[in-house]
C-alpha atoms as a PDB file:
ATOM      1  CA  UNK A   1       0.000   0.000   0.000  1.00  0.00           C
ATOM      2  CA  UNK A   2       1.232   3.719  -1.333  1.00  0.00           C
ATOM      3  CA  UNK A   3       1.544   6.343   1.487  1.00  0.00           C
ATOM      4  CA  UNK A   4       0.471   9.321   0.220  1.00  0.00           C
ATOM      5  CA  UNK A   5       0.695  11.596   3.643  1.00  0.00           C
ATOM      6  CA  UNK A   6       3.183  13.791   2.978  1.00  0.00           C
ATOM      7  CA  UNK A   7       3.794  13.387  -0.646  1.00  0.00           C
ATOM      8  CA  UNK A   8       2.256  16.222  -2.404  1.00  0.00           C
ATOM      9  CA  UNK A   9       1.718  19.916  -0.695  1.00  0.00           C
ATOM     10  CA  UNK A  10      -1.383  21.477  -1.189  1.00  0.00           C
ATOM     11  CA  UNK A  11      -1.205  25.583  -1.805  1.00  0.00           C
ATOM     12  CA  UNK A  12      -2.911  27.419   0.441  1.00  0.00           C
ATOM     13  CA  UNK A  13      -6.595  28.908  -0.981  1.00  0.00           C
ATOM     14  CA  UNK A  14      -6.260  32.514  -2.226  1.00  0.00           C
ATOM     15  CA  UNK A  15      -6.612  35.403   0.135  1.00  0.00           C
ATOM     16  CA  UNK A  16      -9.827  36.849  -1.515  1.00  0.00           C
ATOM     17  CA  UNK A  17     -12.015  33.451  -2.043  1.00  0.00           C
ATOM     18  CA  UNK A  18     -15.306  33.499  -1.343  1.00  0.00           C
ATOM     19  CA  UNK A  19     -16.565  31.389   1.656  1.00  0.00           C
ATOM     20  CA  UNK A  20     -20.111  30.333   2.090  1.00  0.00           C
ATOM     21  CA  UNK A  21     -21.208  29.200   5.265  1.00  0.00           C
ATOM     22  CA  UNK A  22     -18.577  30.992   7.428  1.00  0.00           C
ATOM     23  CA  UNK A  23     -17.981  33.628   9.164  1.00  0.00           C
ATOM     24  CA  UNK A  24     -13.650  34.002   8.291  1.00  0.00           C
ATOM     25  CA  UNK A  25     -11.975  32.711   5.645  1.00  0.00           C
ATOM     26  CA  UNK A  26     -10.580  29.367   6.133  1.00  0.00           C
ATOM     27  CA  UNK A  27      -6.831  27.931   5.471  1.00  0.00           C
ATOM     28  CA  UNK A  28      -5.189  24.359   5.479  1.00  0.00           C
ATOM     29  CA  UNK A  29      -4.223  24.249   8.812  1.00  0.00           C
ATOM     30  CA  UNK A  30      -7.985  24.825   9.684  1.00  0.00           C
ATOM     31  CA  UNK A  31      -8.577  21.747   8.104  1.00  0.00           C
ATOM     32  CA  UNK A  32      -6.468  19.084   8.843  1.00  0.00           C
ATOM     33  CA  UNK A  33      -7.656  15.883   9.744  1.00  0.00           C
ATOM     34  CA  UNK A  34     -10.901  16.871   8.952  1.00  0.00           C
ATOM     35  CA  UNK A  35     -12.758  15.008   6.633  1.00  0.00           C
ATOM     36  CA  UNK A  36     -13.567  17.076   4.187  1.00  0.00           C
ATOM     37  CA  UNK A  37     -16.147  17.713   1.146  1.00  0.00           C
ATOM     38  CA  UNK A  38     -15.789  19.755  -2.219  1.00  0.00           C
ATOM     39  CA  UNK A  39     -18.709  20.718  -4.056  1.00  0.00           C
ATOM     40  CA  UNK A  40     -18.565  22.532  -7.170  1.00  0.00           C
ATOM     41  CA  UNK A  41     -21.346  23.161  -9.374  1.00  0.00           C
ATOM     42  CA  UNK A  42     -22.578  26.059 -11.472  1.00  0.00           C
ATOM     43  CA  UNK A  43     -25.207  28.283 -12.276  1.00  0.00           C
ATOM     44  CA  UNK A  44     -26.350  28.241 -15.873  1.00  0.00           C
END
């Protein structure tokens, strides 16, 4: 089994995103070992 903890860095979200459903934006650290959900979809 492949390890991948570690192996590739994320970059931290850009300083003036857009955050829905909180009240200050969030970073990386925030969110680790969190499970965590992306949801993108868009308005047509």
């Amino acid at each position: 089994m492949t390890k991948f903890a570690g192996a590739v860095n994320a970059p931290d979200f850009p300083s003036g995103a857009e955050w829905v459903n909180t009240n200050r934006p969030l970073t990386l650290a925030d969110l680790r070992g969190k499970l965590v959900v992306l949801d993108f979809w868009t308005f047509c």
